[in-house]
C-alpha atoms as a PDB file:
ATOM      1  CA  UNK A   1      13.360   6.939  27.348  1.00  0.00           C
ATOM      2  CA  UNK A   2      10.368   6.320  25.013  1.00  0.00           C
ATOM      3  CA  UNK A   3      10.061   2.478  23.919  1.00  0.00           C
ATOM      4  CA  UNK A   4       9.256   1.921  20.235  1.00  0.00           C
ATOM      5  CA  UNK A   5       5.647   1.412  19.310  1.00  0.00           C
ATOM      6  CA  UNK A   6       4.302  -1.704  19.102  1.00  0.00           C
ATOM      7  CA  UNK A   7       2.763  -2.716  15.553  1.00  0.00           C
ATOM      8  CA  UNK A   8       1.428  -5.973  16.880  1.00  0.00           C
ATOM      9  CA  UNK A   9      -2.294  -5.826  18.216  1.00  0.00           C
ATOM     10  CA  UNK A  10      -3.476  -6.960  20.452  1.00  0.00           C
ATOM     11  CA  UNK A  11      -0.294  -7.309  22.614  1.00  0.00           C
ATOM     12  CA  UNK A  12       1.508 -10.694  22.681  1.00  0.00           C
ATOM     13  CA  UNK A  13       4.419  -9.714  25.051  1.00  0.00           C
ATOM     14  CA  UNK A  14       2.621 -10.322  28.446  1.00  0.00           C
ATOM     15  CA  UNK A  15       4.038 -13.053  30.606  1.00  0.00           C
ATOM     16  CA  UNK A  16       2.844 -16.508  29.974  1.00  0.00           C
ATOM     17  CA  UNK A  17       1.219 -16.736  33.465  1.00  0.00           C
ATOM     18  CA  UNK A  18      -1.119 -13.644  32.869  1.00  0.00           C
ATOM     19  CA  UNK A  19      -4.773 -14.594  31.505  1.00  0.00           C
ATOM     20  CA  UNK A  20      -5.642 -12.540  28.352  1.00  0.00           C
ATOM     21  CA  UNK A  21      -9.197 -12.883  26.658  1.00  0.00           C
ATOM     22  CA  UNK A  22      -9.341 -12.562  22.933  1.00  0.00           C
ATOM     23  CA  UNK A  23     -10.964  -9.468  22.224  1.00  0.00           C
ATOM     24  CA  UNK A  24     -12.222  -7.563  19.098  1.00  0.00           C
ATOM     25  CA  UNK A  25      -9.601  -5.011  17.747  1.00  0.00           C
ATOM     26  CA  UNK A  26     -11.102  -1.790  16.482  1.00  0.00           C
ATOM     27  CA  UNK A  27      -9.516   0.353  14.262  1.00  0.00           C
ATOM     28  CA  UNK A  28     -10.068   3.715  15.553  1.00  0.00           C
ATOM     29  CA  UNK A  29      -8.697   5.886  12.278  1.00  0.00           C
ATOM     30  CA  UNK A  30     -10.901   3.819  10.007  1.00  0.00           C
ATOM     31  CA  UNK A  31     -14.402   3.818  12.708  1.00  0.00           C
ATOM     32  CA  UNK A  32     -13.588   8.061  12.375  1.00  0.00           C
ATOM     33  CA  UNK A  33     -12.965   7.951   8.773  1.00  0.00           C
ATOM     34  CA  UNK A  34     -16.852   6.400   8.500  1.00  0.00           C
ATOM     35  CA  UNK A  35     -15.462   2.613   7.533  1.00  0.00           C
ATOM     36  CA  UNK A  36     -18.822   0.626   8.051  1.00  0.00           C
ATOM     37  CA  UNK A  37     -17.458  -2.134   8.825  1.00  0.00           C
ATOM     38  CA  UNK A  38     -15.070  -0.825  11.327  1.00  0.00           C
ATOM     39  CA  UNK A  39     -18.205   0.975  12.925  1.00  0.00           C
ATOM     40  CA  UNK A  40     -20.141  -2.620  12.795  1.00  0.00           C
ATOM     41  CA  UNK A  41     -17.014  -4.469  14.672  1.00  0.00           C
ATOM     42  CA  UNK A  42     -17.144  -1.536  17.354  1.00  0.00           C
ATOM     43  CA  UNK A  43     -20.773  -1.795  17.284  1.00  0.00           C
ATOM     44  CA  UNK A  44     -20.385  -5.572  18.153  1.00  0.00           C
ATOM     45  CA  UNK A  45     -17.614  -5.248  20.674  1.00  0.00           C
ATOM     46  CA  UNK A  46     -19.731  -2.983  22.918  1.00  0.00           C
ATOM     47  CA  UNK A  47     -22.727  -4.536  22.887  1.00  0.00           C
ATOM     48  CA  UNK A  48     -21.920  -8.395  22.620  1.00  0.00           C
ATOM     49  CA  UNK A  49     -18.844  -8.271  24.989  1.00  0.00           C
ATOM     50  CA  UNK A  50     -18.503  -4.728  26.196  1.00  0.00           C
ATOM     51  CA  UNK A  51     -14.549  -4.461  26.049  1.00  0.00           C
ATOM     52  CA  UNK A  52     -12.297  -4.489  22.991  1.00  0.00           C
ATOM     53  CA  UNK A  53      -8.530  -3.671  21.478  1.00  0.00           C
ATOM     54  CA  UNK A  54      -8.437   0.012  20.339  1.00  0.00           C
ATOM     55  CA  UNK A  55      -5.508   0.489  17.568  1.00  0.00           C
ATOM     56  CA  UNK A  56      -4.780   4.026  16.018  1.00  0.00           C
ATOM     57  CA  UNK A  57      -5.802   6.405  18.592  1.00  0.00           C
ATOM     58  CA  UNK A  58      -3.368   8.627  18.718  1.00  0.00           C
ATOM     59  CA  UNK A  59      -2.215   7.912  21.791  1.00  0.00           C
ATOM     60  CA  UNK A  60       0.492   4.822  21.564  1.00  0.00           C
ATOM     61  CA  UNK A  61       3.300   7.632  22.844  1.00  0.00           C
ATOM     62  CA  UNK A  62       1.820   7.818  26.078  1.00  0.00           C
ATOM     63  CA  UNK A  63       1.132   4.007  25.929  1.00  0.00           C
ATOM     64  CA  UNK A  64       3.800   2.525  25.388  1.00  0.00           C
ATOM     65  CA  UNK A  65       6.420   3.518  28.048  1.00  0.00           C
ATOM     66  CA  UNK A  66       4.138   2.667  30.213  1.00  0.00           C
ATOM     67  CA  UNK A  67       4.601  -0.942  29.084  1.00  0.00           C
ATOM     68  CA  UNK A  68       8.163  -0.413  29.543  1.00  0.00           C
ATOM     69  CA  UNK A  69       7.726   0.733  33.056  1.00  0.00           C
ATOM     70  CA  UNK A  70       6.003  -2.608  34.020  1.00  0.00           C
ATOM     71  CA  UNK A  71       8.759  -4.817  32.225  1.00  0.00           C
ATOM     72  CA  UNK A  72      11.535  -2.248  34.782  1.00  0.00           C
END
């Protein structure tokens, strides 16, 4: 069973207990489409804090039930 994607970014469903650090989202479609801003927020996210959100990789299908295999 495949959970539905999640259009929220970064994540908010994590248990209250569980530290998360607000991190830069990058927009992967729009950094490969040649959006310079896009490029200048991954640009900042790797060099200023060296981790960030990635959205629109292509790859939320193999994501997501993982998600749902944590919450089993």
């Amino acid at each position: 069973m495949v959970a539905p994607q999640s259009s929220v970014y970064p994540r908010t469903d994590f248990p209250e207990d569980l530290e998360c650090h607000p991190l830069l989202v990058v927009d992967y479609a729009k950094v490969a489409a040649g959006d310079e801003h896009e490029v200048d927020q991954l640009y900042q996210a790797c060099t200023a804090l060296g981790f960030f959100y990635l959205k629109h990789h292509g790859v939320e299908h193999l994501t997501e039930p993982m998600f749902a295999m944590g919450k089993a």
